[in-house]
Protein backbone atom coordinates (compact mmCIF):
# COMPACT_ATOMS: atom_id res chain seq x y z
CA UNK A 1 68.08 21.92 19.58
CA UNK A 2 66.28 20.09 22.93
CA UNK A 3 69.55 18.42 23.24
CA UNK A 4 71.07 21.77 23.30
CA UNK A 5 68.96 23.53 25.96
CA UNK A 6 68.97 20.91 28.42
CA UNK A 7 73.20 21.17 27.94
CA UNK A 8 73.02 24.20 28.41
CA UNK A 9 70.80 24.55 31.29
CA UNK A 10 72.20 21.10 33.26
CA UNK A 11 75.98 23.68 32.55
CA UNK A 12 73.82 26.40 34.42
CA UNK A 13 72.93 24.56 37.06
CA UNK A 14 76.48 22.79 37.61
CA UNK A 15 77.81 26.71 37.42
CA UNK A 16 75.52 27.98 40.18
CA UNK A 17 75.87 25.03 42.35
CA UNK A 18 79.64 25.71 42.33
CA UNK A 19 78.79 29.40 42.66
CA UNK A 20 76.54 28.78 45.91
CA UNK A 21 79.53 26.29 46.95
CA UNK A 22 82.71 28.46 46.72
CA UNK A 23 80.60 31.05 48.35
CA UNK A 24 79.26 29.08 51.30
CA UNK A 25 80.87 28.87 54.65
CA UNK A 26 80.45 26.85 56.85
CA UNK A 27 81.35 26.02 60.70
CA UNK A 28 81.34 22.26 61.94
CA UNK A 29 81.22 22.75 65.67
CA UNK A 30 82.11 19.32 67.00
CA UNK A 31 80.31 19.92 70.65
CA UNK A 32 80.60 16.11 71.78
CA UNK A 33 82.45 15.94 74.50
CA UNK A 34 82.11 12.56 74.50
CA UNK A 35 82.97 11.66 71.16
CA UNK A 36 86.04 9.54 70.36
CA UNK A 37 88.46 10.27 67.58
CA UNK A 38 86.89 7.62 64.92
CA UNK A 39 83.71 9.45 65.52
CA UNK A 40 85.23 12.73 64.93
CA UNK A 41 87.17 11.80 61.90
CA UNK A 42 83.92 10.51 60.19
CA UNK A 43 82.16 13.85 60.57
CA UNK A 44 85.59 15.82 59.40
CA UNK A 45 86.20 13.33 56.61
CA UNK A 46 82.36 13.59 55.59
CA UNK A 47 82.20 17.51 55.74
CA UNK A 48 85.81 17.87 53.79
CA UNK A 49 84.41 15.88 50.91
CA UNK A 50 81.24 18.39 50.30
CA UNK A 51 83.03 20.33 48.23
CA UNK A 52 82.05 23.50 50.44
CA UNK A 53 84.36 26.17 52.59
CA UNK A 54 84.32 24.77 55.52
CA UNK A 55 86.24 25.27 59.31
CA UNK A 56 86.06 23.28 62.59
CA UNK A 57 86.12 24.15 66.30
CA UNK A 58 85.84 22.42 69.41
CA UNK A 59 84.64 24.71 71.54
CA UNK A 60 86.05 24.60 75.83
CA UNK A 61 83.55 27.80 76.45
CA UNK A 62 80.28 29.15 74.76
CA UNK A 63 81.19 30.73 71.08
CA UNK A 64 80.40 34.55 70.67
CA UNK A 65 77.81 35.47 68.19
CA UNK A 66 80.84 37.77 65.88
CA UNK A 67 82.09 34.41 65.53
CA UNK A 68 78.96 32.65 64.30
CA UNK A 69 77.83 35.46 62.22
CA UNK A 70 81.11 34.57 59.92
CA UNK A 71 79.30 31.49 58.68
CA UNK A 72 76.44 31.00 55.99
CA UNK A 73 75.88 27.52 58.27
CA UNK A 74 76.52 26.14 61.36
CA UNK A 75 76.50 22.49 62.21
CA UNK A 76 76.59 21.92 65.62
CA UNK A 77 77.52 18.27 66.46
CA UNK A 78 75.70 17.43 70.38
CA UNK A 79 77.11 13.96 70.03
CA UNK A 80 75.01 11.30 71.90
CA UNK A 81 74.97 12.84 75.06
CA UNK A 82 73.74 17.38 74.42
CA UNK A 83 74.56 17.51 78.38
CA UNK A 84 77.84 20.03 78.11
CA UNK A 85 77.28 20.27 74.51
CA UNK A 86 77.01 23.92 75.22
CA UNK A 87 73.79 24.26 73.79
CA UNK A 88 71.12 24.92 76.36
CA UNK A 89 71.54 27.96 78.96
CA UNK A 90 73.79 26.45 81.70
CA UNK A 91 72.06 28.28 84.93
CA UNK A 92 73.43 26.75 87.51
CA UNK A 93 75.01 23.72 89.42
CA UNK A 94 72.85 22.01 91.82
CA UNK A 95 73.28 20.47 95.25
CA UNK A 96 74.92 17.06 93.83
CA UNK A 97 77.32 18.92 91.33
CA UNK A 98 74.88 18.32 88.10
CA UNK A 99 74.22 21.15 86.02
CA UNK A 100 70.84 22.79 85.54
CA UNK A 101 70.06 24.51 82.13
CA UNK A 102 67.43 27.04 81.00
CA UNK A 103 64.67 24.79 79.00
CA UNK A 104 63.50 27.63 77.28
CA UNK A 105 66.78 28.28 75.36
CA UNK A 106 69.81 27.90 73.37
CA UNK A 107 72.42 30.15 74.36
CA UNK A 108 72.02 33.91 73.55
CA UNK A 109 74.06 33.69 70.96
CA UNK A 110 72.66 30.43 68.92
CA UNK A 111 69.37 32.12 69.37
CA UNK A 112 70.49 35.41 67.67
CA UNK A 113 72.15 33.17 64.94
CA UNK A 114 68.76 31.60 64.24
CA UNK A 115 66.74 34.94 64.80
CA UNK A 116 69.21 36.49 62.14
CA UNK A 117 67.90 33.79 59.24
CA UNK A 118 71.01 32.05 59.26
CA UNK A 119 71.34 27.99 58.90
CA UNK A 120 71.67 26.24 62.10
CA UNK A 121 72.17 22.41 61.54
CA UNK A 122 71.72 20.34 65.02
CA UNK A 123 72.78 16.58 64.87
CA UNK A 124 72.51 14.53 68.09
CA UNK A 125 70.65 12.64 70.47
CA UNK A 126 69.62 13.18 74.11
CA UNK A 127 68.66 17.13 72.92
CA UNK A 128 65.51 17.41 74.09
CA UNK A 129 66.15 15.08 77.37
CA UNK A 130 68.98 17.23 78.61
CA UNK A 131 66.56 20.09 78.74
CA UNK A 132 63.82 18.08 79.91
CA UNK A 133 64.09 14.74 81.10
CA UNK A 134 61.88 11.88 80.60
CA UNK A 135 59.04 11.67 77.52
CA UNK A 136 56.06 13.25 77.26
CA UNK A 137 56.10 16.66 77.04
CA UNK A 138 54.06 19.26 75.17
CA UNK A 139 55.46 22.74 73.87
CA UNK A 140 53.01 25.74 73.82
CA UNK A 141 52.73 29.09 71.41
CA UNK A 142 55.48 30.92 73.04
CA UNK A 143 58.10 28.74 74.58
CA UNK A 144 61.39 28.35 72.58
CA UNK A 145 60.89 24.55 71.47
CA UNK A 146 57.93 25.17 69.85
CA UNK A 147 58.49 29.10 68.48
CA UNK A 148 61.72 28.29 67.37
CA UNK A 149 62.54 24.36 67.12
CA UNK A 150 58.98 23.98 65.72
CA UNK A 151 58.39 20.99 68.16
CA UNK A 152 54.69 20.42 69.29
CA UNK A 153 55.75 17.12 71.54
CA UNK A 154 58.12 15.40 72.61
CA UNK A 155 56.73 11.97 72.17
CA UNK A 156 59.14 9.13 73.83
CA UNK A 157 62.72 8.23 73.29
CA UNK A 158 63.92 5.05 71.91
CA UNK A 159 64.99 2.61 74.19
CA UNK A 160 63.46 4.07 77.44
CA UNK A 161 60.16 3.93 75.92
CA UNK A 162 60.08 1.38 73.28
CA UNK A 163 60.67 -2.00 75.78
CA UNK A 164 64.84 -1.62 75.57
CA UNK A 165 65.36 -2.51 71.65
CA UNK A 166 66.13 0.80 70.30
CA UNK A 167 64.89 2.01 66.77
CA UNK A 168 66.42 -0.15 64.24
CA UNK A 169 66.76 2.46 61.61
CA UNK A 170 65.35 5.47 60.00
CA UNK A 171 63.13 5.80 56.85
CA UNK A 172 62.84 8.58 54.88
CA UNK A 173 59.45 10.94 55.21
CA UNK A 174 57.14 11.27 52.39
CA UNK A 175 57.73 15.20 52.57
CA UNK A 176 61.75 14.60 52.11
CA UNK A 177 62.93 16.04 49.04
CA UNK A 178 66.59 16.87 50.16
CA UNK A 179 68.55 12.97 50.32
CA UNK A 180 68.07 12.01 46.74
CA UNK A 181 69.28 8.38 46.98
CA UNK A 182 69.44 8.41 50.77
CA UNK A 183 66.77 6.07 51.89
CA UNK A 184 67.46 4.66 54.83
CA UNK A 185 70.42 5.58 57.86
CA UNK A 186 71.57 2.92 60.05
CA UNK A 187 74.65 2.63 62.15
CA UNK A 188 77.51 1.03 63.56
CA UNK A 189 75.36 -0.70 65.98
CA UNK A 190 72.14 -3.13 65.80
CA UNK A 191 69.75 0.17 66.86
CA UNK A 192 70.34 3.68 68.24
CA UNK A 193 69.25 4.33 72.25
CA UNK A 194 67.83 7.82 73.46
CA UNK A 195 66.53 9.31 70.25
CA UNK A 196 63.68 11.46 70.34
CA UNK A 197 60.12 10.66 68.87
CA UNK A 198 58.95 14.23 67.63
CA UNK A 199 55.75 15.94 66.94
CA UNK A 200 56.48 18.29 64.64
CA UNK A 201 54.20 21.73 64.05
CA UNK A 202 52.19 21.90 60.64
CA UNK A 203 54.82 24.42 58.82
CA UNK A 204 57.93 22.14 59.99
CA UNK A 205 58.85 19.50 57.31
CA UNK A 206 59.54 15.64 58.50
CA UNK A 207 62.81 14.50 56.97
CA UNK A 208 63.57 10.86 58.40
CA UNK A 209 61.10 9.00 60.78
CA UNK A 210 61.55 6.03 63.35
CA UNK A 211 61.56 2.46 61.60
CA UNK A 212 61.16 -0.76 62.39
CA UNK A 213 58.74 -3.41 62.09
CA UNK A 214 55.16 -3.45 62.04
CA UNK A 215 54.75 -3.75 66.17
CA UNK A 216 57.70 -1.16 66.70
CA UNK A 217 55.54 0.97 69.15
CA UNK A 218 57.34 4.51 67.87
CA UNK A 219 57.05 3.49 64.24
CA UNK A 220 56.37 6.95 62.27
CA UNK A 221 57.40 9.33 64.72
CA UNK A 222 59.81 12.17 63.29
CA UNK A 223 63.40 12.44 63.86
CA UNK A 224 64.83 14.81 61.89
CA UNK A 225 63.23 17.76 59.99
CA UNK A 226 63.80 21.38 59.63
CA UNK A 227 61.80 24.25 60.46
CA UNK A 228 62.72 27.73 58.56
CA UNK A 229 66.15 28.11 59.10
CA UNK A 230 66.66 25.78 62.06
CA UNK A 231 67.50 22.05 60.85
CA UNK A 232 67.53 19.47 63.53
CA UNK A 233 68.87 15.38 62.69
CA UNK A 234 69.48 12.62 65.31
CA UNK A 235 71.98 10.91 63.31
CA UNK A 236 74.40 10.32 65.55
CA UNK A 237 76.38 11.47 62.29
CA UNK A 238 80.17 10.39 63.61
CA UNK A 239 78.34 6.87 64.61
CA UNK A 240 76.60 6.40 60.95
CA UNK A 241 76.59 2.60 59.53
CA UNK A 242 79.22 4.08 56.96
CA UNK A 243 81.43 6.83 55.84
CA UNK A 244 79.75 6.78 52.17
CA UNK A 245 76.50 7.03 53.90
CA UNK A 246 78.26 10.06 56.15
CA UNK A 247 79.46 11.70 53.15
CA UNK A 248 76.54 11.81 50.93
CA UNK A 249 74.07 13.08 53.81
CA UNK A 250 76.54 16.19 54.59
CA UNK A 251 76.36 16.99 51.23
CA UNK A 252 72.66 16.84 50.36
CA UNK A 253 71.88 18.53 53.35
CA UNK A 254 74.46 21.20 52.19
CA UNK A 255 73.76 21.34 49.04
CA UNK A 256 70.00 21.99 50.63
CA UNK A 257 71.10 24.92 52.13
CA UNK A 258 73.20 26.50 49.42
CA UNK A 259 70.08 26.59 47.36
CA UNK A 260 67.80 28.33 49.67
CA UNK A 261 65.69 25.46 51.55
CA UNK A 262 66.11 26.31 54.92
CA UNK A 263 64.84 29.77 54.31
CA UNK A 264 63.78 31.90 57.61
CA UNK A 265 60.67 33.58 57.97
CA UNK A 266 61.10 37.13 56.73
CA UNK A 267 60.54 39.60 59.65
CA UNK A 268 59.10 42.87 59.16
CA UNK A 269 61.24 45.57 60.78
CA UNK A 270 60.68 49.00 61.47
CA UNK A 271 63.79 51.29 63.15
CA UNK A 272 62.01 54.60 64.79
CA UNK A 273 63.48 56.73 67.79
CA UNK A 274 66.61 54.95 67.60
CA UNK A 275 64.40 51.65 68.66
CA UNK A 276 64.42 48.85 65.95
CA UNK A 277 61.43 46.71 66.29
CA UNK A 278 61.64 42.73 64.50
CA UNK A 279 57.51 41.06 64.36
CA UNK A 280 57.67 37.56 62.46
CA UNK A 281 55.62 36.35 61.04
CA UNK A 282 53.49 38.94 59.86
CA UNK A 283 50.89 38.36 59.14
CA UNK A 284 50.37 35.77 62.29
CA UNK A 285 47.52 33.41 62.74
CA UNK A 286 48.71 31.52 65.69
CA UNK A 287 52.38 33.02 67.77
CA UNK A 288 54.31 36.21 66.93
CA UNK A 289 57.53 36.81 67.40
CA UNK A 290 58.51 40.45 68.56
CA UNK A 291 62.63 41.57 68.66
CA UNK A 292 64.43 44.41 69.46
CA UNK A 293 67.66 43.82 69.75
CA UNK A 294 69.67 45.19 73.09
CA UNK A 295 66.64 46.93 74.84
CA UNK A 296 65.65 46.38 78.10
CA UNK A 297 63.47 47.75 80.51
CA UNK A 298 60.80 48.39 78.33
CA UNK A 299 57.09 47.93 78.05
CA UNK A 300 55.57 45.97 75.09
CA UNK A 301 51.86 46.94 74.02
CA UNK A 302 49.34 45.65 71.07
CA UNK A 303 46.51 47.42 70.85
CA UNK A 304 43.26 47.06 67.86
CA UNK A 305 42.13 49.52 65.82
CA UNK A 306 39.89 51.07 68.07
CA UNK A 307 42.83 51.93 70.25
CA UNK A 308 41.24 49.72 72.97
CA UNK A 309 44.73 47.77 74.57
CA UNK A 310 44.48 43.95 74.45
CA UNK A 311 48.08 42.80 75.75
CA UNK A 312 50.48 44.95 77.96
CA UNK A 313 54.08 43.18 79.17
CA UNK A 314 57.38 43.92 80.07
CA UNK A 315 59.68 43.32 77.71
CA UNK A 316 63.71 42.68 77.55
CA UNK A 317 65.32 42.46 73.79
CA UNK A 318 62.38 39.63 72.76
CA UNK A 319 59.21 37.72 72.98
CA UNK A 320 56.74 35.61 71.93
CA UNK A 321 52.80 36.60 71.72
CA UNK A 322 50.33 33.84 71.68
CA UNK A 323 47.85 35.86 68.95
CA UNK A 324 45.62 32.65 68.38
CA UNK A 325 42.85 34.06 70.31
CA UNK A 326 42.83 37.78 68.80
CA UNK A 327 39.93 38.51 66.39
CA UNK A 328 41.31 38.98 62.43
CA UNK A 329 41.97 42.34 62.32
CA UNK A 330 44.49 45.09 62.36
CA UNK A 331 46.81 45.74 65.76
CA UNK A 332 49.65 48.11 66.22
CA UNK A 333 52.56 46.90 68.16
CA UNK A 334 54.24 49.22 70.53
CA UNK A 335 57.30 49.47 72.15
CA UNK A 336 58.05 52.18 74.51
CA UNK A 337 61.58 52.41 76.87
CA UNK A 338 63.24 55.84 78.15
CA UNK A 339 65.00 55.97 74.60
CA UNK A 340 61.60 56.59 73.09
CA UNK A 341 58.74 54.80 71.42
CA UNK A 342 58.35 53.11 68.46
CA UNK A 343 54.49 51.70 66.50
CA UNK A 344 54.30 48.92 64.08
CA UNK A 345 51.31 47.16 62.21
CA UNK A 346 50.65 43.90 62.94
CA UNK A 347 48.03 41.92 61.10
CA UNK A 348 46.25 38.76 62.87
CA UNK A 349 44.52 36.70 59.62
């Protein structure tokens, strides 16, 4: 009879895992511009043995939300290089011809993506550089990287700041409980150059970390993790030691997201006066995220329960609130533009 139920339930779980699979789309957007053919064939060949619906596009422009919003995931591929991985907010071109992005975020559309709890898987290396430059840097409550990415600091980068050898390889992080017999990733090469040593924030979980010997000076620091909804790995995927080892990391991480581990924070929403109002998370002890989609011009005010106005701002479609400072309590969020006003609670723990 013990024999029977655990038949019967390892049948379930086969049946639901081909459910979740048939059901799943996804969109492999191969963004390397500098990638070469064997590179891209690994990444195709890994993604076409998951077992899940998936389509491919190499993008010459940036991709319209309608067409993201087809997909249960996106994996966007930045390659080794994210400069004209259109990923960032190009701005402009400066004086010697190099473009300039917007450090504080993906393109509009990646960004609503994320915001709308959908699965967005980054691979590459040089992400955080492009937007930055040169290691250290530290994120705040309220900018994009650390709101969004769920990046405290940006640490160092192999290579530049490890005395030229490159990381050797990555080991898996205690809190990894997605590659089941994936312990290790090396590559093609001896090491990989220009990967980023990550601080992660407490609620992001550590996937793979930096390895090496004892002495390796970025030994420990994170590499790839995911944070809600948004999954970020410095793979290199299309550059991995192996296509086996290729294959059977595209499908545990899809496999991951079929059953419901990247899941988004939950917003709560109100819609009043034709004015729909997004506040994750909520309760809040440290940032809060406020959203309304396609307003501008508009004023943004919290106030506490004695009515007495702590934060007034200007606000265009979305922001972030540093609440860390605000006493526990009860606030009311509102939102007020010449289409009307609209009041939500927000509670600070």
């Amino acid at each position: 009879m013990k024999k029977l139920a655990i038949t019967l339930f390892s049948i379930l779980f086969a049946v639901g895992l081909t459910t979740a699979q048939s059901n799943m789309k996804v969109l492999v957007v191969l963004a390397d511009f500098a990638g070469t053919s064997d590179i891209t064939d690994t990444i195709v060949n890994a993604f076409n043995a998951s077992g899940y619906d998936v389509t491919y596009l190499t993008p010459t422009d940036t991709i319209p939300y309608d067409t993201l919003a087809q997909y249960d995931v996106v994996f966007w591929e930045a390659g080794n290089d994210g400069v004209d991985s259109l990923l960032w907010r190009y701005v402009y071109d400066d004086s010697a011809g190099h473009r300039v992005f917007d450090s504080a975020a993906f393109y509009y559309s990646i960004e609503k993506y994320i915001q709308d709890g959908k699965v967005f898987w980054l691979d590459g290396i040089d992400v955080i550089y492009d937007a930055y430059g040169s290691a250290p840097d530290t994120f705040a409550v309220g900018s994009f990287i650390h709101d969004v990415m769920g990046i405290n600091i940006y640490a160092a980068q192999s290579k530049l700041d490890d005395g030229g050898t490159g990381v050797a390889y990555y080991v898996k992080s205690s809190t990894n409980t997605i590659t089941s017999d994936v312990d290790q990733v090396n590559w093609k090469w001896s090491s990989l150059w220009y990967a980023d040593a990550l601080v992660i924030n407490d609620n992001a979980v550590s996937l793979f970390e930096m390895g090496g010997n004892s002495d390796y000076p970025l030994l420990g620091y994170t590499t790839c993790y995911y944070y809600n909804n948004f999954v970020f790995t410095q793979f290199r995927f299309g550059a991995l030691s192996s296509q086996d080892l290729a294959n059977r990391l595209a499908k545990d991480f899809l496999d991951a997201a079929a059953n419901g581990v990247f899941q988004a924070q939950t917003p709560t929403t109100v819609e009043q006066n034709g004015i729909k109002i997004s506040v994750y998370p909520n309760p809040a002890d440290d940032f809060v995220r406020v959203s309304a989609p396609n307003l501008t011009n508009a004023q943004l005010s919290i106030s506490d329960i004695s009515g007495r106005t702590v934060l007034r701002k200007n606000f265009n479609d979305y922001t972030t609130v540093d609440v860390s400072n605000f006493a526990p309590g009860v606030y009311m969020i509102t939102i007020s533009s010449a289409n009307g006003t609209n009041t939500m609670k927000l509670i600070v723990k």
